[in-house]
PDB file of N, CA and C in Angstrom:
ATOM      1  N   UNK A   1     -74.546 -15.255  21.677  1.00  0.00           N
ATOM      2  CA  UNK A   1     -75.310 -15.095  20.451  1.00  0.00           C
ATOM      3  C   UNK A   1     -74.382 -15.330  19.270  1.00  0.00           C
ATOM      4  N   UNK A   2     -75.233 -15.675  17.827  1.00  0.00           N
ATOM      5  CA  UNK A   2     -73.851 -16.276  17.106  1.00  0.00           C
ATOM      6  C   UNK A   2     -75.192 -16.157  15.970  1.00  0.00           C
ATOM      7  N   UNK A   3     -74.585 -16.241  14.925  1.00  0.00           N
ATOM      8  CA  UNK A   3     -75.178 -16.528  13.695  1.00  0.00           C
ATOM      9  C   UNK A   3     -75.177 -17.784  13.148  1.00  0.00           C
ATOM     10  N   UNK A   4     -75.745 -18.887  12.496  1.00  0.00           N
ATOM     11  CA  UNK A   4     -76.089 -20.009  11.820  1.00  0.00           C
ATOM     12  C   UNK A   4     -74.845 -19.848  10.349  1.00  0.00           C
ATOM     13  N   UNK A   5     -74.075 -20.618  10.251  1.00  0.00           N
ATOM     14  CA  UNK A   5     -72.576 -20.590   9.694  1.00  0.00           C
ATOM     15  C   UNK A   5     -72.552 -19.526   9.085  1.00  0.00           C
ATOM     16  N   UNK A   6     -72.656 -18.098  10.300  1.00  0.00           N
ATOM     17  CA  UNK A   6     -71.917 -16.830   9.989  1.00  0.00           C
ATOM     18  C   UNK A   6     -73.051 -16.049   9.084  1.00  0.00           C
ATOM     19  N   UNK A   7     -74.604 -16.559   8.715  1.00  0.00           N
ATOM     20  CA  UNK A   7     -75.326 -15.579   7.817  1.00  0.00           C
ATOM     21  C   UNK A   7     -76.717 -15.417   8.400  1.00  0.00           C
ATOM     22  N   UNK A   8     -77.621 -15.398   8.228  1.00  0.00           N
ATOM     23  CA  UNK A   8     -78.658 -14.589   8.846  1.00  0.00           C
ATOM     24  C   UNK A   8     -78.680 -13.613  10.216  1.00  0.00           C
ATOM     25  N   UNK A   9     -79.967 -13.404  10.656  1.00  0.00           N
ATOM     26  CA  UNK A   9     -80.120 -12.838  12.307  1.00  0.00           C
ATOM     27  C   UNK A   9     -79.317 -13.448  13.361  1.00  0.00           C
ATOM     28  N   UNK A  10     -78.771 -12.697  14.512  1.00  0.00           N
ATOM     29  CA  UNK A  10     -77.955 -13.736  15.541  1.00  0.00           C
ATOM     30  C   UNK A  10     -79.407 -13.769  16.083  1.00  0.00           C
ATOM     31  N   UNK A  11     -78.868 -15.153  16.677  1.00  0.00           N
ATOM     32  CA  UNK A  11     -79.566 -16.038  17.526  1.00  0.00           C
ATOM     33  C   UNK A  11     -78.962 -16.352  18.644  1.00  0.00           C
ATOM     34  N   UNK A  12     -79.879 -16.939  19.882  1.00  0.00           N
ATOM     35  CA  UNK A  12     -79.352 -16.846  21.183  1.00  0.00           C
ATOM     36  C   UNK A  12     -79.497 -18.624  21.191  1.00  0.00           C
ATOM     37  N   UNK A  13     -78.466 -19.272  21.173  1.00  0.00           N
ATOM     38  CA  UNK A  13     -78.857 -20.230  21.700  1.00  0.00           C
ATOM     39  C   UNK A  13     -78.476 -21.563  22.998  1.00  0.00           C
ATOM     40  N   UNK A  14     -78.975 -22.398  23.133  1.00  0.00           N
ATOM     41  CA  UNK A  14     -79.125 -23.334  24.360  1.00  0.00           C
ATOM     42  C   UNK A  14     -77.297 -23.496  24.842  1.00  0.00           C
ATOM     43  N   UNK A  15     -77.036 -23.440  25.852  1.00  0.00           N
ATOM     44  CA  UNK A  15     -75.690 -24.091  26.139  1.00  0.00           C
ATOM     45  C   UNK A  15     -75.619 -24.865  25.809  1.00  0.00           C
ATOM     46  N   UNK A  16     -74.113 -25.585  24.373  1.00  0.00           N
ATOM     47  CA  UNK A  16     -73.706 -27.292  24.651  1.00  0.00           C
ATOM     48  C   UNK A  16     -74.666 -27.708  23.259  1.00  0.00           C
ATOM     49  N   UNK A  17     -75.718 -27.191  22.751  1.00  0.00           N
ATOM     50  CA  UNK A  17     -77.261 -27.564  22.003  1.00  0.00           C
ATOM     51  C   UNK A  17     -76.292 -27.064  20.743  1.00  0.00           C
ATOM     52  N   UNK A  18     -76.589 -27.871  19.225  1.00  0.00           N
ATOM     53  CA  UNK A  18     -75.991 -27.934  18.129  1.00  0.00           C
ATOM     54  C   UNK A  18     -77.223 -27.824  16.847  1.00  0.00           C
ATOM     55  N   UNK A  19     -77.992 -27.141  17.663  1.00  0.00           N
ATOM     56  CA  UNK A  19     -79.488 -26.357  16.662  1.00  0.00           C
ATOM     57  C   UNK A  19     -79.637 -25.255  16.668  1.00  0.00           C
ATOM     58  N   UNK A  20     -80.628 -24.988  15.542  1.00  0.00           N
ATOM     59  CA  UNK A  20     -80.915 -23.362  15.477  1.00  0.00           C
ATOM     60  C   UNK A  20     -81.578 -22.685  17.105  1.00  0.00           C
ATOM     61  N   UNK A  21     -80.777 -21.793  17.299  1.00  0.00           N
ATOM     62  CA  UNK A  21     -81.389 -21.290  18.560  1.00  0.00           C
ATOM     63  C   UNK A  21     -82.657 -20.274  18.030  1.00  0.00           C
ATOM     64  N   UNK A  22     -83.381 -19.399  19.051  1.00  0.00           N
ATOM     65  CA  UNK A  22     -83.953 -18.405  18.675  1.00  0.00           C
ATOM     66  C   UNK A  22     -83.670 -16.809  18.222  1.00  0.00           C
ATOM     67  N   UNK A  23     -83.854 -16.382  16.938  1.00  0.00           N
ATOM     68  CA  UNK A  23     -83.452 -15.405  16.446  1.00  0.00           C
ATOM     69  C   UNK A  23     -83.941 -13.941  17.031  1.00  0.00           C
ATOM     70  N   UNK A  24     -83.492 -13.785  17.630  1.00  0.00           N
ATOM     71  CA  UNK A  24     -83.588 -12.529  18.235  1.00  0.00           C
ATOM     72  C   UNK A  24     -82.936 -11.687  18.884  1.00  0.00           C
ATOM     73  N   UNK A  25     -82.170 -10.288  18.736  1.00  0.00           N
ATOM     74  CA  UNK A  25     -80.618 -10.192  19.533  1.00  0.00           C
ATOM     75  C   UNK A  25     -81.782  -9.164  20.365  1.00  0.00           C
ATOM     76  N   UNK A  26     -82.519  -8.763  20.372  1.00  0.00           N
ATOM     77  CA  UNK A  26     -83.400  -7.535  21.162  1.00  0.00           C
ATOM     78  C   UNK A  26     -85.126  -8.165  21.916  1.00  0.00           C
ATOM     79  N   UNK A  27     -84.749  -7.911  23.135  1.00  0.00           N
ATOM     80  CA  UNK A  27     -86.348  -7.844  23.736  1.00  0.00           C
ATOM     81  C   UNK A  27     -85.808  -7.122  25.153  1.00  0.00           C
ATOM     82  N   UNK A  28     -86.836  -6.221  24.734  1.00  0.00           N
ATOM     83  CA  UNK A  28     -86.906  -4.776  25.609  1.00  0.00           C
ATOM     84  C   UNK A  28     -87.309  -5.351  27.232  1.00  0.00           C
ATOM     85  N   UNK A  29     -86.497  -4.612  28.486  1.00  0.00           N
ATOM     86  CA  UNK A  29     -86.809  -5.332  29.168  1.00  0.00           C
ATOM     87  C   UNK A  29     -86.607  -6.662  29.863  1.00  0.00           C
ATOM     88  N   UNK A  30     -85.525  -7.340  29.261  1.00  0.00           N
ATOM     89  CA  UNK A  30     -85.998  -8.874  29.500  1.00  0.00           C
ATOM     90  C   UNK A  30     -84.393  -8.881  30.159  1.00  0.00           C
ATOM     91  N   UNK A  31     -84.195  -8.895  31.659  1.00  0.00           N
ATOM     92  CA  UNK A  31     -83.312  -8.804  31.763  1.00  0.00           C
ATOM     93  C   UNK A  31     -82.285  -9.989  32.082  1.00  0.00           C
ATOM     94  N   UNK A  32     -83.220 -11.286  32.084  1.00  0.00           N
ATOM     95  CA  UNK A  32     -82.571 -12.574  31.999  1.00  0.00           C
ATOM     96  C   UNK A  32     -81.970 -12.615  30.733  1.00  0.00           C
ATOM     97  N   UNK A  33     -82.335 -12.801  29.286  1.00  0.00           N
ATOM     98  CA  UNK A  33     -81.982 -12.922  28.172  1.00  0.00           C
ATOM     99  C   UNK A  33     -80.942 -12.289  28.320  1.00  0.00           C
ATOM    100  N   UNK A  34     -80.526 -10.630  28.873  1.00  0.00           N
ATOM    101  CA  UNK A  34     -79.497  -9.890  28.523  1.00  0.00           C
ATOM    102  C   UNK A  34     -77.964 -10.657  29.406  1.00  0.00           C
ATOM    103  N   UNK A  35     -78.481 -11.517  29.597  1.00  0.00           N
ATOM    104  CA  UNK A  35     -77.114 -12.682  30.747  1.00  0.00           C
ATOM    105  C   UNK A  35     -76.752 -13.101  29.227  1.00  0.00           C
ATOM    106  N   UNK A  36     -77.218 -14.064  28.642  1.00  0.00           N
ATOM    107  CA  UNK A  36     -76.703 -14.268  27.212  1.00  0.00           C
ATOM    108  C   UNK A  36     -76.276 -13.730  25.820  1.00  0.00           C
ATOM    109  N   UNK A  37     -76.866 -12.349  26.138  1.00  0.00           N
ATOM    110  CA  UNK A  37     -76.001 -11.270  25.317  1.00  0.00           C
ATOM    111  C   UNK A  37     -77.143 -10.870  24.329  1.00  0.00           C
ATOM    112  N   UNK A  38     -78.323 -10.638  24.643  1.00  0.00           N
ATOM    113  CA  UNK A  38     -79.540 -10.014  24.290  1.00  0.00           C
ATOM    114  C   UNK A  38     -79.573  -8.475  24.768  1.00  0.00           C
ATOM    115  N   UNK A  39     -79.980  -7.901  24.269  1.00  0.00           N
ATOM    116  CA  UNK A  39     -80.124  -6.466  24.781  1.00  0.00           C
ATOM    117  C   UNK A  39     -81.152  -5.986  24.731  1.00  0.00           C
ATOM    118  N   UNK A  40     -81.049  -5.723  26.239  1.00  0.00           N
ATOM    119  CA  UNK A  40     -82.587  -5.787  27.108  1.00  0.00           C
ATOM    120  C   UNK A  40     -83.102  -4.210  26.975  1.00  0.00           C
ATOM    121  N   UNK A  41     -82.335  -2.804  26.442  1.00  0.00           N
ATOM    122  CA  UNK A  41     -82.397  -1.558  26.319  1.00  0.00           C
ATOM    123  C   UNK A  41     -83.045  -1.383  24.857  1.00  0.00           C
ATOM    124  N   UNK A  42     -83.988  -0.403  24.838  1.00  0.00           N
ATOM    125  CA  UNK A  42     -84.828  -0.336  23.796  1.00  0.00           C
ATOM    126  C   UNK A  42     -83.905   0.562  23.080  1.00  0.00           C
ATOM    127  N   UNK A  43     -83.729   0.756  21.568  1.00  0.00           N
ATOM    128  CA  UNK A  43     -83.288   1.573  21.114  1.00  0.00           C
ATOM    129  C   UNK A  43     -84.087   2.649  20.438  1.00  0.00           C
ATOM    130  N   UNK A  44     -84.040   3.850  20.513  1.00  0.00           N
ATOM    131  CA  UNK A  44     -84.788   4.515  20.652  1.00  0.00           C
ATOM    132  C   UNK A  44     -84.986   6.030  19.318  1.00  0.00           C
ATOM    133  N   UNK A  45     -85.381   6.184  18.925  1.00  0.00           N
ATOM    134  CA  UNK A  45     -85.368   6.968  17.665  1.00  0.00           C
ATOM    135  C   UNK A  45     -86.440   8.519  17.407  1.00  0.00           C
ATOM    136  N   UNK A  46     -85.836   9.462  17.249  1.00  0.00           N
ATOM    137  CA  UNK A  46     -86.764  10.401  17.655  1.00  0.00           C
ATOM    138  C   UNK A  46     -86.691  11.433  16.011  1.00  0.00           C
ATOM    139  N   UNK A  47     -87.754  11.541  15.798  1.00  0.00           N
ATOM    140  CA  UNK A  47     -87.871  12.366  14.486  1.00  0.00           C
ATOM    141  C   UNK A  47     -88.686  13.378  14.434  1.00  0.00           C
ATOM    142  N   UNK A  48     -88.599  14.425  14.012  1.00  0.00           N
ATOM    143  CA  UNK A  48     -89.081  15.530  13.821  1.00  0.00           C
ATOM    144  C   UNK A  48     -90.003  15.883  12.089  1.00  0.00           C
ATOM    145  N   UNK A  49     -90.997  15.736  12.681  1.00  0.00           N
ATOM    146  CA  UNK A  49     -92.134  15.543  11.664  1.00  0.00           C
ATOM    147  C   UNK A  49     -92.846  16.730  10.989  1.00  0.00           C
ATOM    148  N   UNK A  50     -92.573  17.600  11.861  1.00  0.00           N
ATOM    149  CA  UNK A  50     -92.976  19.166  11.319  1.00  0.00           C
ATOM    150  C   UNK A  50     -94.564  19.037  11.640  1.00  0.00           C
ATOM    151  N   UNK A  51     -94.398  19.470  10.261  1.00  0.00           N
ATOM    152  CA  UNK A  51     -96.400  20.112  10.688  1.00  0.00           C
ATOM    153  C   UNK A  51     -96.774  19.213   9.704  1.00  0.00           C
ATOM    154  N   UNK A  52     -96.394  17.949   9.240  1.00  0.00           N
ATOM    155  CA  UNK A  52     -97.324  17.312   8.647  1.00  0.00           C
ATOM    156  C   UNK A  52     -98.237  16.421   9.854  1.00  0.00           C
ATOM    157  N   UNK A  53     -99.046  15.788   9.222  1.00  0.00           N
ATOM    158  CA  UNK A  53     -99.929  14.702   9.677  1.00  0.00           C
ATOM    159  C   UNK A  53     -99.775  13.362   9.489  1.00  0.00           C
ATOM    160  N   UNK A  54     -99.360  12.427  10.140  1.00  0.00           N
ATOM    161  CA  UNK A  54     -98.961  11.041  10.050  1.00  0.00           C
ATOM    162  C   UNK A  54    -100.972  10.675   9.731  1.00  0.00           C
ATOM    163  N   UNK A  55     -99.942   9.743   8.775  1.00  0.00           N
ATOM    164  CA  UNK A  55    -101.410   9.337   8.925  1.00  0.00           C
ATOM    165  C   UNK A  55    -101.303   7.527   9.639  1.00  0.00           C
ATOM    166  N   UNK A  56    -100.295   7.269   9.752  1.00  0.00           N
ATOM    167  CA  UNK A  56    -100.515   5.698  10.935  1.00  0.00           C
ATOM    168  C   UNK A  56     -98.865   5.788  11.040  1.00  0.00           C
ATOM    169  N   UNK A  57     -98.509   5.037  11.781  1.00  0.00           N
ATOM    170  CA  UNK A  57     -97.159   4.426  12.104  1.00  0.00           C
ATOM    171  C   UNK A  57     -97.161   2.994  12.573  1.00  0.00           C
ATOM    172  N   UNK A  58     -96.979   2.227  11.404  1.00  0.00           N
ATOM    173  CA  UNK A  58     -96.621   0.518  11.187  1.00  0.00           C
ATOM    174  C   UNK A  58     -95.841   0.176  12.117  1.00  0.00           C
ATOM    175  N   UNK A  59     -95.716  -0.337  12.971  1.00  0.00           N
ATOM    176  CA  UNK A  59     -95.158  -0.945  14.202  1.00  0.00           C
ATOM    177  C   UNK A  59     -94.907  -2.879  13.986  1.00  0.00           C
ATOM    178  N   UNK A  60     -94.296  -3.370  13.965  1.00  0.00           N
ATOM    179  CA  UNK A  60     -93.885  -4.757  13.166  1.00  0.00           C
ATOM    180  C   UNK A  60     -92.951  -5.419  13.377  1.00  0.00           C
ATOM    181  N   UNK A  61     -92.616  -6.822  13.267  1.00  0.00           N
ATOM    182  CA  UNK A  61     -92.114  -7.801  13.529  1.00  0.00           C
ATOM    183  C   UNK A  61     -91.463  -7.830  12.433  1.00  0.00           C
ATOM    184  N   UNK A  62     -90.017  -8.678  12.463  1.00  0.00           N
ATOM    185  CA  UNK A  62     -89.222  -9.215  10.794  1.00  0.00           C
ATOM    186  C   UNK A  62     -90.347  -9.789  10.196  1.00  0.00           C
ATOM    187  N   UNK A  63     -91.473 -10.689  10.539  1.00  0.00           N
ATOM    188  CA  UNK A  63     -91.942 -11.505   9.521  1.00  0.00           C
ATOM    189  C   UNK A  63     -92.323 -10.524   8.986  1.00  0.00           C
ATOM    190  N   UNK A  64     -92.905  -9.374   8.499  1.00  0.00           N
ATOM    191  CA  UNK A  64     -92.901  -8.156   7.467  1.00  0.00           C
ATOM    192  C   UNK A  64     -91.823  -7.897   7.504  1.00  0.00           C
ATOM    193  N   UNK A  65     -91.224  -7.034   7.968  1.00  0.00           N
ATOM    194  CA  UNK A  65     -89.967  -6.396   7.427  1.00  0.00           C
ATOM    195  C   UNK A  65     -88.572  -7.439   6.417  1.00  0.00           C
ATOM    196  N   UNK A  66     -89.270  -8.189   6.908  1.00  0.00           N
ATOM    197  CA  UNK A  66     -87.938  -9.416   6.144  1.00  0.00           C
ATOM    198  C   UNK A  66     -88.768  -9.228   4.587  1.00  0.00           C
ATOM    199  N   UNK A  67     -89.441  -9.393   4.581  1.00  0.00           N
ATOM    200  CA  UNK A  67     -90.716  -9.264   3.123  1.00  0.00           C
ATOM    201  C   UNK A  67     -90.988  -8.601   2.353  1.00  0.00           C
ATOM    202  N   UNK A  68     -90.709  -7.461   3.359  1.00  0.00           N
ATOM    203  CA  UNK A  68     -91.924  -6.165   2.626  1.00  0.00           C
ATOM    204  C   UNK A  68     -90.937  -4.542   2.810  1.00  0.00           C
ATOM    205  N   UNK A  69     -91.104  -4.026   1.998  1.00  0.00           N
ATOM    206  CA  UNK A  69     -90.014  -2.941   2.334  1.00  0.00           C
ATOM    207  C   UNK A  69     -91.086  -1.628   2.534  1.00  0.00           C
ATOM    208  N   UNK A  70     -90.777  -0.517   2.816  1.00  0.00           N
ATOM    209  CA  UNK A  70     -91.742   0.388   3.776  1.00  0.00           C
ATOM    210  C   UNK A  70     -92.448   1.125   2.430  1.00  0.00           C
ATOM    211  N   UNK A  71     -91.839   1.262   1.228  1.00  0.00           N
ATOM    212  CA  UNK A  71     -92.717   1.571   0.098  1.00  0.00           C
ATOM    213  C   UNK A  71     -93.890   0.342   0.268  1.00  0.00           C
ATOM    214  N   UNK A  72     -93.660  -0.802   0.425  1.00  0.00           N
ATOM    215  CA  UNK A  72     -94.391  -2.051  -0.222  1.00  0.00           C
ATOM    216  C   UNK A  72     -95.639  -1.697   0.963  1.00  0.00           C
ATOM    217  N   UNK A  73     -95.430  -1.595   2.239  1.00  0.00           N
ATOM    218  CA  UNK A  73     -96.427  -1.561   3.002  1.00  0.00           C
ATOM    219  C   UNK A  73     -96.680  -0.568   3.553  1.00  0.00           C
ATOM    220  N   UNK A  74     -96.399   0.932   3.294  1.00  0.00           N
ATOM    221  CA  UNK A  74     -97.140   2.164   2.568  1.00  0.00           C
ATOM    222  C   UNK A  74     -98.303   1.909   1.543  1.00  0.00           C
ATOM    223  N   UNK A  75     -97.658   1.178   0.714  1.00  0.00           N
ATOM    224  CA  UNK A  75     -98.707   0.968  -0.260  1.00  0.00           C
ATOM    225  C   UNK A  75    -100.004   0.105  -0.029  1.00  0.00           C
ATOM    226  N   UNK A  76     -99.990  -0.853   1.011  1.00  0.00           N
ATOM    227  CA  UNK A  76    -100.981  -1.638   1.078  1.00  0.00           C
ATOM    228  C   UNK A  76    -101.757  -0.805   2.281  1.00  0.00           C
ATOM    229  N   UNK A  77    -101.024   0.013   3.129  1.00  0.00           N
ATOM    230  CA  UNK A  77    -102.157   0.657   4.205  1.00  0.00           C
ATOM    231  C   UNK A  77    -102.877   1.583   3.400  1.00  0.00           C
ATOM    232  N   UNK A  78    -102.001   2.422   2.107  1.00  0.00           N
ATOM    233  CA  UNK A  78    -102.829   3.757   1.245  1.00  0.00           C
ATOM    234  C   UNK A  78    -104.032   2.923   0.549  1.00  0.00           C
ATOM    235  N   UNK A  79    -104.077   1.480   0.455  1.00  0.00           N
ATOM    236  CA  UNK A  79    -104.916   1.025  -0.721  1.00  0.00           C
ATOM    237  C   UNK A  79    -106.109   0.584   0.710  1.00  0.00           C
ATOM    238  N   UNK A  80    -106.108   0.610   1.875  1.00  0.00           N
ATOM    239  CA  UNK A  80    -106.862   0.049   2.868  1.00  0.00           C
ATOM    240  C   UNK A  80    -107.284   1.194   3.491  1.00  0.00           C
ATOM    241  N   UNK A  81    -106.793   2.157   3.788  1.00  0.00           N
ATOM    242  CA  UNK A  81    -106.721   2.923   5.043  1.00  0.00           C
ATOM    243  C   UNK A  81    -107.993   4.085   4.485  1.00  0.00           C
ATOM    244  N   UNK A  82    -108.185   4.091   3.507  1.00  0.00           N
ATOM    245  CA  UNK A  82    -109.825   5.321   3.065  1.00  0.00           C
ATOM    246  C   UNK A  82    -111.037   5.008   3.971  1.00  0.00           C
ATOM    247  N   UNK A  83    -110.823   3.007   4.670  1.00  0.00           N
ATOM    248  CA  UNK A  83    -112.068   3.413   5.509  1.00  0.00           C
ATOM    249  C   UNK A  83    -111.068   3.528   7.291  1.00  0.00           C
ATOM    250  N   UNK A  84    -110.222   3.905   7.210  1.00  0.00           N
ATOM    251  CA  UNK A  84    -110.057   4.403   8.380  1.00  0.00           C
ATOM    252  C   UNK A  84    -109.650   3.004   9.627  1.00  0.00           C
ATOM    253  N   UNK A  85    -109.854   1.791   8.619  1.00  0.00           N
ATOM    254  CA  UNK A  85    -109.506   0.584   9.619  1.00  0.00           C
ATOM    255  C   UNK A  85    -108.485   0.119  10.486  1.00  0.00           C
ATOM    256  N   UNK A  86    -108.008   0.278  11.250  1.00  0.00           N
ATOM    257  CA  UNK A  86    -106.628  -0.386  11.083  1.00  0.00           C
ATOM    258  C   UNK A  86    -106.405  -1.604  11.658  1.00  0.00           C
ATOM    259  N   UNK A  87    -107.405  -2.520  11.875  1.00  0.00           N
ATOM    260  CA  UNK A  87    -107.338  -3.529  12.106  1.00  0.00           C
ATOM    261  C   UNK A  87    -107.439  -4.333  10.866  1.00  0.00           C
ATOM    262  N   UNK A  88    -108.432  -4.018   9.592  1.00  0.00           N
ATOM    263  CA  UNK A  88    -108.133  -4.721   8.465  1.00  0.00           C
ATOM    264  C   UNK A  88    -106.900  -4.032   7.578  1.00  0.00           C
ATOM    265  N   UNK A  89    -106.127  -2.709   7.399  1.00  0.00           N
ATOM    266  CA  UNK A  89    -104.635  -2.683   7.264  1.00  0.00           C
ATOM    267  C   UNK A  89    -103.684  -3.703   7.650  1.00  0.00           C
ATOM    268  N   UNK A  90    -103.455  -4.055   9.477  1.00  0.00           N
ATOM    269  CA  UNK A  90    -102.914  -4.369   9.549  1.00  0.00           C
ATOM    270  C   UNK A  90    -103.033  -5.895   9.311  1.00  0.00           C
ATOM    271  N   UNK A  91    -104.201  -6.497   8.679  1.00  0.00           N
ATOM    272  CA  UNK A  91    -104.803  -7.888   8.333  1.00  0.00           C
ATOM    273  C   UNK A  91    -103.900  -7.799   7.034  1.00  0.00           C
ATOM    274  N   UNK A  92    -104.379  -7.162   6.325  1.00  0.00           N
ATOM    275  CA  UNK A  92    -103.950  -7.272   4.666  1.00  0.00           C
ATOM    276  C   UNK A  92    -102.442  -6.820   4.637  1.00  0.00           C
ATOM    277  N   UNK A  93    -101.537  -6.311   5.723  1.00  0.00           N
ATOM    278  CA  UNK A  93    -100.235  -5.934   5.252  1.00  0.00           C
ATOM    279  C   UNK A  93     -99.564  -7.645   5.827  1.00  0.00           C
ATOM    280  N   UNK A  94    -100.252  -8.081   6.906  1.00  0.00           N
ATOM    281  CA  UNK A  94     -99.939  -9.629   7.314  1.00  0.00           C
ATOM    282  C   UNK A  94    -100.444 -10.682   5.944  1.00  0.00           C
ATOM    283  N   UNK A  95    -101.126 -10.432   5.866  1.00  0.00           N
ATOM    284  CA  UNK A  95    -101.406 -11.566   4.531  1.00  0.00           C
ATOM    285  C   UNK A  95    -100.500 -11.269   3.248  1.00  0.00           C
ATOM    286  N   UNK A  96    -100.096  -9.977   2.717  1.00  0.00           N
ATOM    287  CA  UNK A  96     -99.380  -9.919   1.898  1.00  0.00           C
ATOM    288  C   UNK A  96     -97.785 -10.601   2.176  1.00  0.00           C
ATOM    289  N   UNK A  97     -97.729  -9.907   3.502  1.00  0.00           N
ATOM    290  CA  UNK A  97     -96.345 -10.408   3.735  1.00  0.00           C
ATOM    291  C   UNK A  97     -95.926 -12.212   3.683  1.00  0.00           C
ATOM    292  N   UNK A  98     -97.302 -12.821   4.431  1.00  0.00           N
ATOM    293  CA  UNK A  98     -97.108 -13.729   4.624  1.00  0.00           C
ATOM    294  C   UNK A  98     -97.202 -14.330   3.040  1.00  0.00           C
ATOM    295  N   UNK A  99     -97.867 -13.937   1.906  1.00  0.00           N
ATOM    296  CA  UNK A  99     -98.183 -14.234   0.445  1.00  0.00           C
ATOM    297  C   UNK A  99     -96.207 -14.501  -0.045  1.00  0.00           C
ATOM    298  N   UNK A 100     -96.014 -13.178  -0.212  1.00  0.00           N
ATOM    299  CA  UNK A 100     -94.539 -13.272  -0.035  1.00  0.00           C
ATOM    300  C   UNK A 100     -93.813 -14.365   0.181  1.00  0.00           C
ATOM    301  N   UNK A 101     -93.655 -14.844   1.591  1.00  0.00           N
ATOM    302  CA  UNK A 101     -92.909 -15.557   2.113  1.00  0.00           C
ATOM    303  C   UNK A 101     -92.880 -16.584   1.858  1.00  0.00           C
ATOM    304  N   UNK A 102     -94.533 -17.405   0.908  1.00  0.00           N
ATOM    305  CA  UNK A 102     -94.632 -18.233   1.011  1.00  0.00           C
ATOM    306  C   UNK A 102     -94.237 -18.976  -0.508  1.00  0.00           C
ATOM    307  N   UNK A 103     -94.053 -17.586  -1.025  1.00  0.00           N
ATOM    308  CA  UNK A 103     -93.539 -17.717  -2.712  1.00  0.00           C
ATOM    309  C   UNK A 103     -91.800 -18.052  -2.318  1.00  0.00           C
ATOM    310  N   UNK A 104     -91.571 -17.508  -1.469  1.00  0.00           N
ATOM    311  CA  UNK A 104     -90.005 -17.631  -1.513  1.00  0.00           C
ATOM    312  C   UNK A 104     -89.320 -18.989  -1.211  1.00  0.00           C
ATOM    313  N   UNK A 105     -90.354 -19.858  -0.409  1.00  0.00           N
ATOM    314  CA  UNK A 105     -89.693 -20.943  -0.012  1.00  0.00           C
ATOM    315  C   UNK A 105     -89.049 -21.183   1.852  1.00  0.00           C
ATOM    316  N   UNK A 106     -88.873 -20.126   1.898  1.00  0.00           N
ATOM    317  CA  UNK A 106     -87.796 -20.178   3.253  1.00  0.00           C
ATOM    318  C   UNK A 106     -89.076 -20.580   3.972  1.00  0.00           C
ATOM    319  N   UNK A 107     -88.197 -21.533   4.981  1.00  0.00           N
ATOM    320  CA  UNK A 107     -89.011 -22.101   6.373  1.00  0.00           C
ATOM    321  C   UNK A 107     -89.044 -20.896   7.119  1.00  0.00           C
ATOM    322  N   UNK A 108     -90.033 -21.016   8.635  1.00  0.00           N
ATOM    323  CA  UNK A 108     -89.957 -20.157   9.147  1.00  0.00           C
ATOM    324  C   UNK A 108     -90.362 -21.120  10.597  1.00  0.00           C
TER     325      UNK A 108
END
């Protein structure tokens, strides 16, 4: 795994191959990938929430998180989530993000 001249996500890529490989140093499970230096072990995070009430937990890919920071898409589930949807939340936190991305320019 290696980074693209030393800056973004590492990427895993092709033996001998002088292109962008695929960006990803983690998939849970995958224990071929972890031959190339992927890590196949989930990392794992445990928090203590008390006695409040979650009201959702955003589960997500970089294409949000590269975009959108957890205020930004807090804010778009609080402006969605009164009818209880979370299939149109998680519509409108994808369209924003993708709105984003598309202002910025970067390929994807």
């Amino acid at each position: 795994m290696d980074k693209i001249l030393g800056m973004g996500p590492y990427r895993v890529w092709f033996k001998d191959e002088d292109y962008p490989g695929l960006a990803m140093s983690r998939s849970i499970g995958d224990r071929l990938a972890h031959k190339v230096g992927v890590i196949d072990v989930p990392e794992i995070k445990e928090f203590d929430i008390g006695d409040m009430e979650p009201l959702a937990v955003v589960v997500a890919s970089d294409g949000v998180w590269e975009f959108m920071s957890n205020e930004e898409v807090r804010n778009v589930l609080m402006n969605y989530a009164y009818n209880k949807d979370a299939n149109n939340c998680a519509k409108k936190i994808v369209e924003r993000a993708r709105l984003i991305w598309q202002g910025t320019g970067y390929a994807i």
